[in-house]
Protein backbone atom coordinates (compact mmCIF):
# COMPACT_ATOMS: atom_id res chain seq x y z
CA UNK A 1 17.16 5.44 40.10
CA UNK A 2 16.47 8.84 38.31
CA UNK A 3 12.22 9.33 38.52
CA UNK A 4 11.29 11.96 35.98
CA UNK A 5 7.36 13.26 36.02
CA UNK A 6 5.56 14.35 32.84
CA UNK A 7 6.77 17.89 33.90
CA UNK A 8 10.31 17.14 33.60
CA UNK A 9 9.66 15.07 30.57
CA UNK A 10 7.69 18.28 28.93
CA UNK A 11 10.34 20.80 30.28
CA UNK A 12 13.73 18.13 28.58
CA UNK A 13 11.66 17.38 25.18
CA UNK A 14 13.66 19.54 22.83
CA UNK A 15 11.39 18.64 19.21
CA UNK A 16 14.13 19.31 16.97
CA UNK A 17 17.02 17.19 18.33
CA UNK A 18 14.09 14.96 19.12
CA UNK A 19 12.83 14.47 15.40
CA UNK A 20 17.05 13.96 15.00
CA UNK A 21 17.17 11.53 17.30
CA UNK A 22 13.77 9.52 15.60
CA UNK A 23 15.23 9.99 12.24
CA UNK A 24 19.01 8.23 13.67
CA UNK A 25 16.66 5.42 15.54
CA UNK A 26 14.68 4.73 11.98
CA UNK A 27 18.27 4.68 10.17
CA UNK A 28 18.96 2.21 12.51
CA UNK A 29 16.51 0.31 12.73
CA UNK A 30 16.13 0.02 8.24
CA UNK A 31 19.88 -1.03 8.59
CA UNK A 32 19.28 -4.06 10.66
CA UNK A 33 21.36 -2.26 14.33
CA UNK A 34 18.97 -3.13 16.87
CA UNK A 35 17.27 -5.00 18.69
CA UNK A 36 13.05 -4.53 18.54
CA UNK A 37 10.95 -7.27 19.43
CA UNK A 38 7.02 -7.08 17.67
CA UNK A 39 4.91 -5.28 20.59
CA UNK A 40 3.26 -7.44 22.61
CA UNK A 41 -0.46 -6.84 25.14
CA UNK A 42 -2.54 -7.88 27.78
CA UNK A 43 -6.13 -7.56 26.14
CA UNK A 44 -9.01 -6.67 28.92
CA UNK A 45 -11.46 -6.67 26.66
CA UNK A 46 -14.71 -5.47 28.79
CA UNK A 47 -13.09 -2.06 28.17
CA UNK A 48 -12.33 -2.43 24.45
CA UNK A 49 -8.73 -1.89 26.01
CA UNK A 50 -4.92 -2.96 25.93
CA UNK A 51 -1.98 -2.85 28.34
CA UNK A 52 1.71 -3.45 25.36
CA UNK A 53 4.81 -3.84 26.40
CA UNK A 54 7.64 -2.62 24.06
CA UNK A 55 11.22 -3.11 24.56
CA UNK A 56 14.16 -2.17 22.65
CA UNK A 57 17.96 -2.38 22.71
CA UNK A 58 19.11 1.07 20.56
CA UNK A 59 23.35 0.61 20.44
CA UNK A 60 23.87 3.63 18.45
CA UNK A 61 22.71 5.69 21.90
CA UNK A 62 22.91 2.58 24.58
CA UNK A 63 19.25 3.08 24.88
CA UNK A 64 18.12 -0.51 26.27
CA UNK A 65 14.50 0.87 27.38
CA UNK A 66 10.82 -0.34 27.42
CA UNK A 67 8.28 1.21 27.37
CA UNK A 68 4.25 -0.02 29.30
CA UNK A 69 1.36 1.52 27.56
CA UNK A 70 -2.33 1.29 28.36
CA UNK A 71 -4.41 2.16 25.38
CA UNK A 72 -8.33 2.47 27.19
CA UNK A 73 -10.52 4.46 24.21
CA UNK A 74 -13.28 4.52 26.55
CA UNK A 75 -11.90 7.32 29.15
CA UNK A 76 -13.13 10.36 29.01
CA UNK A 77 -11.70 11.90 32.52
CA UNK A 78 -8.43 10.88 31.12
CA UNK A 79 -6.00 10.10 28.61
CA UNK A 80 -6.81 7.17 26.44
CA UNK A 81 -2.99 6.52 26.45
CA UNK A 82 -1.19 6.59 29.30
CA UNK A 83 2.19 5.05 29.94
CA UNK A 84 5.45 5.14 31.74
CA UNK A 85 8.84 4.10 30.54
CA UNK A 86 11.99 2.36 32.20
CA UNK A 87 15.90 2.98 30.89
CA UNK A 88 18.32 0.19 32.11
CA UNK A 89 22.03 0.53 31.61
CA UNK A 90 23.02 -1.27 28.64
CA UNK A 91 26.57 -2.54 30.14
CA UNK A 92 24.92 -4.26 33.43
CA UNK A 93 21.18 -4.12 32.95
CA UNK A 94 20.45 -1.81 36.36
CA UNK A 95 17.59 0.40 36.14
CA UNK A 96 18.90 3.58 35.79
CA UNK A 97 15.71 5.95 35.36
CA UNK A 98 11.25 5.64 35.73
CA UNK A 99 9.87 8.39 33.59
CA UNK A 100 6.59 9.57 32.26
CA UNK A 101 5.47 7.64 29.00
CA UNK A 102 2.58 9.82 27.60
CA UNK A 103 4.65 13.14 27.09
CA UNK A 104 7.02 10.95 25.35
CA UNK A 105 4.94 9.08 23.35
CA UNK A 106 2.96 11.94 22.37
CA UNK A 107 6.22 13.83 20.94
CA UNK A 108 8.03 10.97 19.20
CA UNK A 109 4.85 9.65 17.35
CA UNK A 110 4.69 13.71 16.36
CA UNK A 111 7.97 14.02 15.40
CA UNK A 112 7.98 11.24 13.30
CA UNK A 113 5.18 12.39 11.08
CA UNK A 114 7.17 15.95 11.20
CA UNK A 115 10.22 13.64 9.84
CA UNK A 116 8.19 11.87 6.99
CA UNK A 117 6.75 15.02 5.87
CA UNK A 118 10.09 16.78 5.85
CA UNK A 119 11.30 13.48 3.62
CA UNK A 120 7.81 13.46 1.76
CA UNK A 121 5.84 16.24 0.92
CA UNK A 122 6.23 18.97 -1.27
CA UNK A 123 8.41 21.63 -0.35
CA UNK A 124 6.07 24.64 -0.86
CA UNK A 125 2.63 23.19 0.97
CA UNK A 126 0.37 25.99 1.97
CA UNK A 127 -2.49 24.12 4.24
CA UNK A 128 -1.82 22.11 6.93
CA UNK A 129 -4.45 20.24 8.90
CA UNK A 130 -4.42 18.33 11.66
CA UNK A 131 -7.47 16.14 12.33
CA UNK A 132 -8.48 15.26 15.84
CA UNK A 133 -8.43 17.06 18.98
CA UNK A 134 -6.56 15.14 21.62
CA UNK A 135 -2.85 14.71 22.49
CA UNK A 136 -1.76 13.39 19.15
CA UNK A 137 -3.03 16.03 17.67
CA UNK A 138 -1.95 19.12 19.53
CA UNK A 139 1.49 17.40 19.59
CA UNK A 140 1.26 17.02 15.66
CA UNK A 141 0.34 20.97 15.33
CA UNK A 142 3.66 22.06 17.06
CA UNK A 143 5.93 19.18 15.15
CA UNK A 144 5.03 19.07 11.86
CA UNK A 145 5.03 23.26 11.37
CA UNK A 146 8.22 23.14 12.30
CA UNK A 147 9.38 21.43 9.11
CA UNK A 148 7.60 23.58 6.84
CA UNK A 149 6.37 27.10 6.35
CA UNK A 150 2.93 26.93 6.15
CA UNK A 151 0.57 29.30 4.96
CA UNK A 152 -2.51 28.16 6.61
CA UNK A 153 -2.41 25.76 9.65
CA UNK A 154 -6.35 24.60 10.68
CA UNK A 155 -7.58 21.44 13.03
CA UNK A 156 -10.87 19.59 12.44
CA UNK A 157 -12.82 17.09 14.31
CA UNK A 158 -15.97 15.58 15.03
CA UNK A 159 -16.54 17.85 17.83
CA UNK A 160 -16.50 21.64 16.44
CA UNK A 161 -15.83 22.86 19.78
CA UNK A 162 -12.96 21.06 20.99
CA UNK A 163 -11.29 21.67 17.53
CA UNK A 164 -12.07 25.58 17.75
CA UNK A 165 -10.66 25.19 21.39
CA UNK A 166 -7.17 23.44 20.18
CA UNK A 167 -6.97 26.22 17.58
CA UNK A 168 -7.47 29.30 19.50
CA UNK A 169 -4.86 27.63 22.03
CA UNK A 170 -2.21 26.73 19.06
CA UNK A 171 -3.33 29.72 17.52
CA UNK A 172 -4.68 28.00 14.22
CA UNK A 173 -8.27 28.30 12.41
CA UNK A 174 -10.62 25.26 12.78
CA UNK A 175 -12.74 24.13 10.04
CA UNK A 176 -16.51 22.55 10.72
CA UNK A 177 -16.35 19.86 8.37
CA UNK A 178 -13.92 16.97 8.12
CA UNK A 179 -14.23 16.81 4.63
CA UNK A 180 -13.92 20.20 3.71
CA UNK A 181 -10.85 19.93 5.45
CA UNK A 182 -8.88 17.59 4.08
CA UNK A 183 -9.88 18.39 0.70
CA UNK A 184 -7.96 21.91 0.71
CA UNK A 185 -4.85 20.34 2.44
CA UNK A 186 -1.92 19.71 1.39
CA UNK A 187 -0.55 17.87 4.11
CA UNK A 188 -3.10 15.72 6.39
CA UNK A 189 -1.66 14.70 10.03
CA UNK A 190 -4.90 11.93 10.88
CA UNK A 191 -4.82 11.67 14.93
CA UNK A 192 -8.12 10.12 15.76
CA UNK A 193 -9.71 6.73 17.10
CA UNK A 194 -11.74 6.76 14.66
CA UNK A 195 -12.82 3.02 13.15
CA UNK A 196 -13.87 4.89 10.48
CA UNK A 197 -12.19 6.70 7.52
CA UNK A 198 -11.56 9.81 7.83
CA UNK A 199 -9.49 10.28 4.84
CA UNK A 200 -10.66 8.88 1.75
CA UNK A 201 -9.13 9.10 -1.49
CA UNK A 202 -11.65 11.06 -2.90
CA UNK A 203 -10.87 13.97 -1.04
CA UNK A 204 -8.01 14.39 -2.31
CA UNK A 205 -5.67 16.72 -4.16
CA UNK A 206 -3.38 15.87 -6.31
CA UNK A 207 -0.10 16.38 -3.92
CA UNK A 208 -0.88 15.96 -0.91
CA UNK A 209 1.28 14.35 2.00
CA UNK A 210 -0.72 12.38 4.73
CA UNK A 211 0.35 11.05 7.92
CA UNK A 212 -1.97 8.48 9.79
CA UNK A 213 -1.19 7.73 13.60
CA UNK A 214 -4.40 6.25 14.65
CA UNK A 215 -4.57 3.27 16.31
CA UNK A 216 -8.11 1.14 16.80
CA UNK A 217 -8.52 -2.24 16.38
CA UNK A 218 -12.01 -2.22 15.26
CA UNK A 219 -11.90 -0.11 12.44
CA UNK A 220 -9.51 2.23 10.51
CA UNK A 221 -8.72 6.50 9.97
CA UNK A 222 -7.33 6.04 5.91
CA UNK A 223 -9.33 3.74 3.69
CA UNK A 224 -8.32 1.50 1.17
CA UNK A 225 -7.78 3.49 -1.73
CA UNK A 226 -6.03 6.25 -0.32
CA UNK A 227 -3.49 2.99 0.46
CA UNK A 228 -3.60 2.37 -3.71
CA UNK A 229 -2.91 4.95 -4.86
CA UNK A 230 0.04 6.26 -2.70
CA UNK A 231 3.58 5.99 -2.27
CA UNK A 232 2.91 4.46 1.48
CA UNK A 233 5.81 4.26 3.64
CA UNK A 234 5.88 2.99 7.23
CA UNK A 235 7.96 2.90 10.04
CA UNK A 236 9.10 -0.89 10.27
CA UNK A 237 7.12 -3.50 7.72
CA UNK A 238 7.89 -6.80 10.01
CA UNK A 239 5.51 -4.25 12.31
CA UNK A 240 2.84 -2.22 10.25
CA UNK A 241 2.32 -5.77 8.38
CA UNK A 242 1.85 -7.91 11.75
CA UNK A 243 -1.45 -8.05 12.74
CA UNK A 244 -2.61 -5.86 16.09
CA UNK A 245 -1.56 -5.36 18.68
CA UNK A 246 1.68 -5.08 16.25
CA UNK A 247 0.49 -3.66 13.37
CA UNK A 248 -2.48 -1.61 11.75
CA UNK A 249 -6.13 -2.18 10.80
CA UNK A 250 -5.62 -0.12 8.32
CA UNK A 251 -3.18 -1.93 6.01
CA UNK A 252 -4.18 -4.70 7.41
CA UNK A 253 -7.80 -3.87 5.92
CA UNK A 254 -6.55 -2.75 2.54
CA UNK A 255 -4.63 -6.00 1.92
CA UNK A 256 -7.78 -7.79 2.82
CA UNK A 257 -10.15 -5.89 0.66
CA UNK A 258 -7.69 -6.23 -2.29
CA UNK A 259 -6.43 -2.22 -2.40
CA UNK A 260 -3.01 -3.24 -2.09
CA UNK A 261 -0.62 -6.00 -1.03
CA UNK A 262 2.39 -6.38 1.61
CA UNK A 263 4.98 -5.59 -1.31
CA UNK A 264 3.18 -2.13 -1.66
CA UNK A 265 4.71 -0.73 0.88
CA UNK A 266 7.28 1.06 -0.78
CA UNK A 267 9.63 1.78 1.93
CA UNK A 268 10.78 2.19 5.53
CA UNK A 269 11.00 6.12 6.99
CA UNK A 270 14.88 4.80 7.63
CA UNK A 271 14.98 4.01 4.14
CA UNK A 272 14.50 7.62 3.25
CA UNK A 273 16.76 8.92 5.99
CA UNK A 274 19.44 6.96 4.36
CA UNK A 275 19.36 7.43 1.13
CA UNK A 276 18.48 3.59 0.12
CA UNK A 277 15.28 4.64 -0.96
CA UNK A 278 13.82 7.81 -3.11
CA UNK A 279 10.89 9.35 -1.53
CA UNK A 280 8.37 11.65 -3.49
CA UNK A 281 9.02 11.02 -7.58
CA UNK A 282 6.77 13.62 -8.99
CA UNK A 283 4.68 17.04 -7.50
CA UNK A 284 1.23 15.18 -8.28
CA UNK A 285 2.23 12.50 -5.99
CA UNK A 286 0.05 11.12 -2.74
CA UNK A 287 2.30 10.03 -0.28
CA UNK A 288 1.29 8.31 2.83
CA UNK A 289 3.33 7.64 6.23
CA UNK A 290 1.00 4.96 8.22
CA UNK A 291 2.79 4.54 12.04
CA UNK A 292 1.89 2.09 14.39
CA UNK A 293 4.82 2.92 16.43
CA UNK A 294 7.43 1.40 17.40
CA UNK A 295 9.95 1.06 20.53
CA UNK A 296 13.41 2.06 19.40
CA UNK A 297 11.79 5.31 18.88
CA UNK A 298 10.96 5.45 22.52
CA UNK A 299 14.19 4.14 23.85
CA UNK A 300 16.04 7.41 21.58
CA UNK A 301 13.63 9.87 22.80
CA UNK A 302 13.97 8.56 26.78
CA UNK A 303 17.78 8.38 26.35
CA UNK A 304 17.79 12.12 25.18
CA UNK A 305 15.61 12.85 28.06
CA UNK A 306 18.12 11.47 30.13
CA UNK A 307 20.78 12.76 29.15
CA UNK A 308 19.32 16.23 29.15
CA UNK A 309 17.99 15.52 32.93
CA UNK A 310 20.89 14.98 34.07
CA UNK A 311 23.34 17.85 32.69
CA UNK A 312 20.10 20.35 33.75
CA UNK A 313 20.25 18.37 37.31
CA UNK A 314 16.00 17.69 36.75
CA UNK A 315 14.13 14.60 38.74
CA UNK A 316 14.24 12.79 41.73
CA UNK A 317 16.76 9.92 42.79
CA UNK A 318 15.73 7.18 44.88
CA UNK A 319 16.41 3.52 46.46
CA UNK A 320 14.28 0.86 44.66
């Protein structure tokens, strides 16, 4: 068995063939090809915490992985999501390789808000910003620039200093006010634990693409009318329509409150890889990718880790 640390992960993770490889696993998974049962957990709730497990059977790339993911929100000497993943062979069910979760999960989360925004927003956006100033969100400012030529790439958060931090480091500018922020955007990457909104319709343009990757039970990062009035696309509806640990508050919460219903969701990202549905219809359009993520995008990104770790001769073999 092939052990691969969040070094080797880091060093393999190649973000374009990765963002590739999501956009395949989202075909895929649109076109009915795999197998993806809803994500399951293990609630210890004196921490306000989770442990899901989240299999998937991928036969386009014999990925037949799962992935274990602790989500604690309360750590603050470490990640708040930490995970490791385990790839079986698909043709006798031996575990083939252990690898680090959190590098992956960080970069195929990333690249497939990079992928929605290549299918969604405009095609001459000048400000990006990226709000939050944790993993998600440093992994969003390398993916998503990558799909566009931005003008003006900036981070904000609740704490100033960690966003000025994550911008010096990325080399972007960091803006002291949420707000402000998203109101001069033009596409929004929202990567916070934040239960509440930190994009609201009101803010704004006319335009704009937003992608929403937080995840907290208790609350929500996009309110309701943002959900209205866009073109909102998700990753898999059976999942982004389940309740937690599944799905989102977010939709979840706009259905509730009456902003929108399940049938508003107006398609899958595989949808829009394939062709089956349009994306964007007009320049004046919101558009809104809500993930919750889901496994078959973790079983493509560990099986191109694999793959790569083993031409490049990277990890560490040994007896279970």
């Amino acid at each position: 068995m092939l052990v691969l640390s969040r070094a080797d992960v880091e060093r393999l993770l190649d973000l374009d063939r990765l963002r590739e490889a999501v956009g395949r696993a989202m075909a895929d998974l649109s076109a009915g090809r795999v197998s993806m049962p809803p994500r399951i957990a293990a609630i210890v709730s004196e921490r306000d915490a989770l442990l899901a497990a989240m299999p998937a059977y991928l036969p386009s790339s014999g990925a037949l992985a799962t992935k274990l993911v602790s989500l604690f929100p309360r750590n603050t000497d470490r990640p708040t999501h930490q995970a490791v993943i385990v790839v079986f062979d698909a043709d006798n069910g031996s575990p083939l390789a252990l690898m680090d979760g959190e590098a992956i999960t960080a970069a195929r989360t990333a690249a497939g808000s990079a992928l929605a925004t290549d299918l969604l927003a405009r095609k001459d956006p000048y400000r990006l910003v990226v709000i939050g100033t944790g993993v998600q969100a440093r992994a969003h400012l390398r993916a998503v620039s990558r799909v566009r030529q931005f003008g003006s790439i900036s981070v904000a958060g609740r704490d100033g200093e960690k966003a000025k931090a994550l911008a010096k480091e990325l080399g972007a500018s960091a803006y002291a006010d949420i707000e402000q922020a998203v109101r001069e955007a033009d596409v929004v990457c929202a990567c916070t634990h934040s239960a509440e909104p930190v994009v609201r319709r009101e803010w704004l343009k006319p335009g704009v693409h937003v992608n929403s990757v937080g995840y907290n039970t208790a609350g929500r990062e996009v309110d309701g009318a943002t959900f209205r009035d866009a073109l909102v696309v998700v990753e898999s509806r059976a999942a982004a329509l389940a309740p937690p640990p599944a799905g989102s508050s977010d939709i979840a919460m706009a259905i509730a409150e009456g902003a929108m219903t399940r049938e508003h969701v107006h398609a899958e990202l595989g949808e829009l890889v394939s062709g089956a549905k349009a994306g964007r219809s007009d320049a004046s359009q919101v558009t809104l990718y809500k993930s919750v993520g889901v496994a078959v995008q973790d079983a493509a990104a560990a099986a191109m880790v694999l793959e790569s770790a083993r031409k490049a001769g990277v990890g560490r073999t040994i007896d279970l």
